[in-house]
N, C-alpha and C. Protein backbone atom coordinates (compact mmCIF):
# COMPACT_ATOMS: atom_id res chain seq x y z
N UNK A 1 82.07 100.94 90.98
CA UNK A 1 83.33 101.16 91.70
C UNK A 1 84.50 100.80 90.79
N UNK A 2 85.53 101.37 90.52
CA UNK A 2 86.38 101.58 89.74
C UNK A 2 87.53 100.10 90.26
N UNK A 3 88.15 99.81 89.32
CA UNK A 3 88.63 98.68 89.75
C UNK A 3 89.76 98.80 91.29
N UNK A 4 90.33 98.09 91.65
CA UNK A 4 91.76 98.05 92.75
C UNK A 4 92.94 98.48 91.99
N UNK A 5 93.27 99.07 92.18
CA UNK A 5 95.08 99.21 91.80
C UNK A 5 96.09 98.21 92.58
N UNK A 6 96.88 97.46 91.51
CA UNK A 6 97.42 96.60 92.19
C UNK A 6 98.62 97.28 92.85
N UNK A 7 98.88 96.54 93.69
CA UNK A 7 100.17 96.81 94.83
C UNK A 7 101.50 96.60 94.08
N UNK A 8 102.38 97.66 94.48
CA UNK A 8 103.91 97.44 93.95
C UNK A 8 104.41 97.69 94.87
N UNK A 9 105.43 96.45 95.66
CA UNK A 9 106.37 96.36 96.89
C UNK A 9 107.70 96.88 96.39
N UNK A 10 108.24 98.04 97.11
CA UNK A 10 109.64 98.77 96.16
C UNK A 10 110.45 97.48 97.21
N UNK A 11 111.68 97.74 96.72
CA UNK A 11 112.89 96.87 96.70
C UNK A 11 112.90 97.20 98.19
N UNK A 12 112.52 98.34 98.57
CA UNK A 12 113.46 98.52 100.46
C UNK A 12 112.27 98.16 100.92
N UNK A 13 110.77 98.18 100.13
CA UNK A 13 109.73 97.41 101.62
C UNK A 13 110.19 96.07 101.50
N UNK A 14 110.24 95.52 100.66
CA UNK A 14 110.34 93.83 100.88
C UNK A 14 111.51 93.72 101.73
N UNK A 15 113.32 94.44 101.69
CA UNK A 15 113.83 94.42 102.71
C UNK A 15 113.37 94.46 103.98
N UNK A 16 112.51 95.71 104.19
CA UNK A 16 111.70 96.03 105.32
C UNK A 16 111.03 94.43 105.93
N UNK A 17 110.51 93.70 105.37
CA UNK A 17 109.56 93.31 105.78
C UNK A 17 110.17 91.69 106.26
N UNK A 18 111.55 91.23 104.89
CA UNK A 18 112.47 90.19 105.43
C UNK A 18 113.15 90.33 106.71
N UNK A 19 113.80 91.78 106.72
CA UNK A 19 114.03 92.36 108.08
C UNK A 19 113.06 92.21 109.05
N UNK A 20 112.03 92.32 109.29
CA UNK A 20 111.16 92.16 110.22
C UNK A 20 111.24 90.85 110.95
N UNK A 21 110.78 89.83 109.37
CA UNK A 21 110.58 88.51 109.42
C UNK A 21 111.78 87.81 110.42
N UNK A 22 113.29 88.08 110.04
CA UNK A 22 114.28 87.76 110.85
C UNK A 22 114.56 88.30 112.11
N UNK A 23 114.14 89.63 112.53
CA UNK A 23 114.37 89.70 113.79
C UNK A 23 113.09 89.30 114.69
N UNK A 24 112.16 88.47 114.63
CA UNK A 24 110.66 88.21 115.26
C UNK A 24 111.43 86.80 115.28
N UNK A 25 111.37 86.18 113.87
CA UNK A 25 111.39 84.71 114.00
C UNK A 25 112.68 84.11 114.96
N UNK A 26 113.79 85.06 115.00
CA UNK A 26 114.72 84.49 116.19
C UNK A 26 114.52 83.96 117.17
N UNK A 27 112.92 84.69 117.92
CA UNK A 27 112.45 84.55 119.03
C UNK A 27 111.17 83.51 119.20
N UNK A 28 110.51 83.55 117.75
CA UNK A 28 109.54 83.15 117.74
C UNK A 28 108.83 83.11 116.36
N UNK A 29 108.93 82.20 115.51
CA UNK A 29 108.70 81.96 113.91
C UNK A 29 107.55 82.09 113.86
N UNK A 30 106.18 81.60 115.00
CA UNK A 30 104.97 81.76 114.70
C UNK A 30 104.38 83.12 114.62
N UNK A 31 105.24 84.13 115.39
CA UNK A 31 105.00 85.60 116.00
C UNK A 31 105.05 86.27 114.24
N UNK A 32 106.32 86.00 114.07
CA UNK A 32 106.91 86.92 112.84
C UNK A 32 106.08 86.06 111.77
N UNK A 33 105.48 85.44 111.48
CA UNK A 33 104.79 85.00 110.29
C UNK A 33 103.15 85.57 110.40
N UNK A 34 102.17 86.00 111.78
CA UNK A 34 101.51 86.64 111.81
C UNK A 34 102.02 88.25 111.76
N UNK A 35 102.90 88.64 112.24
CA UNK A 35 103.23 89.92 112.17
C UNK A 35 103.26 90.17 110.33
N UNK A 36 104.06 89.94 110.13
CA UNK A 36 104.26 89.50 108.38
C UNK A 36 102.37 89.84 107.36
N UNK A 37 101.75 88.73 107.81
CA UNK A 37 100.91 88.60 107.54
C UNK A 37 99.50 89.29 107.62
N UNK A 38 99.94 89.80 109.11
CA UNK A 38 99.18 91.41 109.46
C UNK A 38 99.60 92.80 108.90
N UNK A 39 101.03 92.77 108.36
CA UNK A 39 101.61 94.27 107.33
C UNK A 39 101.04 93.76 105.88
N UNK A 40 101.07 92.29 105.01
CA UNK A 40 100.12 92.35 103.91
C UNK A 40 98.91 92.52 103.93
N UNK A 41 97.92 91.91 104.96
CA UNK A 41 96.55 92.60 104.78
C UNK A 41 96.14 93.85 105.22
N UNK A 42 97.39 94.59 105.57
CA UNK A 42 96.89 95.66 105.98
C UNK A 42 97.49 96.68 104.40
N UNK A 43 98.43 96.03 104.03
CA UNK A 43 98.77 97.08 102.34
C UNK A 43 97.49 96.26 101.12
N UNK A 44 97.10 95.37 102.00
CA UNK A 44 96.26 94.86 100.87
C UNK A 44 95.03 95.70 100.86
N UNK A 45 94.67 96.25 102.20
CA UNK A 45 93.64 96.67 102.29
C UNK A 45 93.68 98.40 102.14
N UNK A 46 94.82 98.63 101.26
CA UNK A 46 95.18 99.75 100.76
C UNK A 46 94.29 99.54 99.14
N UNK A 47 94.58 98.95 99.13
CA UNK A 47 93.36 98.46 97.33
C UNK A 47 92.44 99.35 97.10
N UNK A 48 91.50 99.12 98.61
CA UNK A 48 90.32 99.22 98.49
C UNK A 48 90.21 101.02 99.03
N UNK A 49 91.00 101.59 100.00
CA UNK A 49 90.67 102.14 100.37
C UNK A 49 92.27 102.92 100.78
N UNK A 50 92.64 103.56 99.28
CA UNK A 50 94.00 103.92 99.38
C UNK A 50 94.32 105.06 100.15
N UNK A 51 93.12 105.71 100.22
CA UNK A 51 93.72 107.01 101.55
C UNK A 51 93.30 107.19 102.98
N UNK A 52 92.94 105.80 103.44
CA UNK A 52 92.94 105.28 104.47
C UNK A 52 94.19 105.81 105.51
N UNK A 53 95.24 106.01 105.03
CA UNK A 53 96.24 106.63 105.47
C UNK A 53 96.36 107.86 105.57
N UNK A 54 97.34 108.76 106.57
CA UNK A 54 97.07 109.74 106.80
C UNK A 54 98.22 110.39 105.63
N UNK A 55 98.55 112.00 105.59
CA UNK A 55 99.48 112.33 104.63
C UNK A 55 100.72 112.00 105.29
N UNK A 56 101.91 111.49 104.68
CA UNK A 56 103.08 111.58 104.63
C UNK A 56 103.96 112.39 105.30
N UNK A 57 104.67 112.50 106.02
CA UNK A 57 106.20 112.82 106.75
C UNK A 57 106.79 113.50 105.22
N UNK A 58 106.81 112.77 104.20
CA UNK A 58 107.55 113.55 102.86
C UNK A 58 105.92 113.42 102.27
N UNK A 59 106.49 114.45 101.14
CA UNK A 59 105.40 115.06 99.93
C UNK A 59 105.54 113.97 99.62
N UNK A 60 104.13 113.68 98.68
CA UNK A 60 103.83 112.70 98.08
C UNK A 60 103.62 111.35 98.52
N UNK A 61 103.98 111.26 99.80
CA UNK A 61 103.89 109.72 100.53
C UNK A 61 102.56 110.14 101.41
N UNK A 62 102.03 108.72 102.01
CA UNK A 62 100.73 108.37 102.84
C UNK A 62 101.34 107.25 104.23
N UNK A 63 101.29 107.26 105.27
CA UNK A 63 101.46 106.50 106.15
C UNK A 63 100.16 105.54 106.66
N UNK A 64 99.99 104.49 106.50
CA UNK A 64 99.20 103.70 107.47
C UNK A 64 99.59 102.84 108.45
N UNK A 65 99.25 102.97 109.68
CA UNK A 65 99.75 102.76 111.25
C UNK A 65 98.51 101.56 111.28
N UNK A 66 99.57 100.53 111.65
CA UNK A 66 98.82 99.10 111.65
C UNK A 66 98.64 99.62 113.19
N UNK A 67 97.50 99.06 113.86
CA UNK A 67 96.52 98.88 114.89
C UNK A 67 97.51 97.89 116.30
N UNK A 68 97.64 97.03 115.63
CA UNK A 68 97.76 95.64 116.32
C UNK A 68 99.26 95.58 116.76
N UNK A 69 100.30 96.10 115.88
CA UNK A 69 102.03 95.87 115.44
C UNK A 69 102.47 97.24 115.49
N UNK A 70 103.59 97.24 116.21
CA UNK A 70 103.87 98.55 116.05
C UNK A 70 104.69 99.32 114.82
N UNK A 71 103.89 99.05 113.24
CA UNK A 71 104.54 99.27 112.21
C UNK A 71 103.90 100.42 111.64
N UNK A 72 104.75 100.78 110.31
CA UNK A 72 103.96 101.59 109.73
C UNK A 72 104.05 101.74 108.19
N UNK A 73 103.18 101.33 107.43
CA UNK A 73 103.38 100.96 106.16
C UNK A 73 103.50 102.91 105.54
N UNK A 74 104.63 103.09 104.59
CA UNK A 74 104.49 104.28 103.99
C UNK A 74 104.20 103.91 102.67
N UNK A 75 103.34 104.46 101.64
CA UNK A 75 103.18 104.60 100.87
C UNK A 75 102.92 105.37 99.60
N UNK A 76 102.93 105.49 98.12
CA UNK A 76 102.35 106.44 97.24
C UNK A 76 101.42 106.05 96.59
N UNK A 77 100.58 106.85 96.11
CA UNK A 77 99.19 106.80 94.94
C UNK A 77 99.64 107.27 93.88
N UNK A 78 99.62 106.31 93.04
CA UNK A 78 99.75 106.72 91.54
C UNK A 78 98.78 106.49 90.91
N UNK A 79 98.45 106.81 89.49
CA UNK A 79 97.37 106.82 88.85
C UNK A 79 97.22 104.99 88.63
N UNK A 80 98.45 103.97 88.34
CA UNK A 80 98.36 102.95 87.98
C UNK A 80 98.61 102.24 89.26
N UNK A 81 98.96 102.03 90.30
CA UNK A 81 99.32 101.83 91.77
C UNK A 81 99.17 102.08 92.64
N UNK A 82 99.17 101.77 93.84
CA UNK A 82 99.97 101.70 95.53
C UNK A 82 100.99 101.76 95.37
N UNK A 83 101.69 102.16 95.57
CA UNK A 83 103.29 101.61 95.80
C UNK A 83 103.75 101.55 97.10
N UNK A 84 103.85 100.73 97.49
CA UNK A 84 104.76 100.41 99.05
C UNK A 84 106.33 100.86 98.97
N UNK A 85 106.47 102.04 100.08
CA UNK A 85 107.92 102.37 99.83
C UNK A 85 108.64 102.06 101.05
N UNK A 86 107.89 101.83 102.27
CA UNK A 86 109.15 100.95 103.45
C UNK A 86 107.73 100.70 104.25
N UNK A 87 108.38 100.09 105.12
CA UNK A 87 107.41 99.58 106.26
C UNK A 87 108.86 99.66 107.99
N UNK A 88 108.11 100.90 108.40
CA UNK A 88 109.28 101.16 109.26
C UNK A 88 108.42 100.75 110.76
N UNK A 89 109.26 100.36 111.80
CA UNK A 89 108.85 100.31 113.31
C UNK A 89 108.53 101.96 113.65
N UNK A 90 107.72 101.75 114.75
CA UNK A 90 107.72 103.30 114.40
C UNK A 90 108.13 103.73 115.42
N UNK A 91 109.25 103.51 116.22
CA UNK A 91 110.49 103.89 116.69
C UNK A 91 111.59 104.24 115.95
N UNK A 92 111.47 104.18 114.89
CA UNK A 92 112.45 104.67 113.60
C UNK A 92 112.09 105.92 113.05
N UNK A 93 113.01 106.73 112.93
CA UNK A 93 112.75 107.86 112.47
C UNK A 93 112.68 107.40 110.65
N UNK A 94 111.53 107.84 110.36
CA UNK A 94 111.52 107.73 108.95
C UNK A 94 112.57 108.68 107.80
N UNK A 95 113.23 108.05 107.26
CA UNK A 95 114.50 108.56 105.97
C UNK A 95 113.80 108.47 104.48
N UNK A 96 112.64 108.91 104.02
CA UNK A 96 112.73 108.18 102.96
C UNK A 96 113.29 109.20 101.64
């Protein structure tokens, strides 16, 4: 089995995801630190199994729809990467 490609968080998922972190933890710090923690193992578990996701809203992107949260990690496959490009609610119309 060919090695994992490591993960690259672009500049607007990590917004994405501080954003998250602050509007959960207002209400509830323990909520938003599992929520948090359920969008990394779920891009983590992009490693293993990068087209786990379905195709993309835009060319070249992959969406994976966490189970549990109502999020949705978008992403690309590159030959050297994952790349994480937002992590939107998915009441948001996706812009990317």
């Amino acid at each position: 089995m060919p090695g994992k490609k490591p993960l690259e968080w672009s500049p607007r998922s990590q917004r994405n995801i501080e954003s998250i972190r602050d509007h959960i933890a207002a209400d509830n710090p323990a909520a938003a630190q599992s929520v948090i923690d359920a969008i990394r193992r779920a891009a983590d578990g992009l490693r293993n199994f990068p087209v786990m996701g379905h195709a993309g809203q835009r060319l070249g992107t992959r969406e994976l729809v966490l189970s549990k949260y109502p999020y949705t990690l978008i992403y690309r496959i590159t030959p050297k990467n994952i790349g994480i490009v937002a992590v939107m609610h998915q009441r948001q119309k996706a812009s990317i």
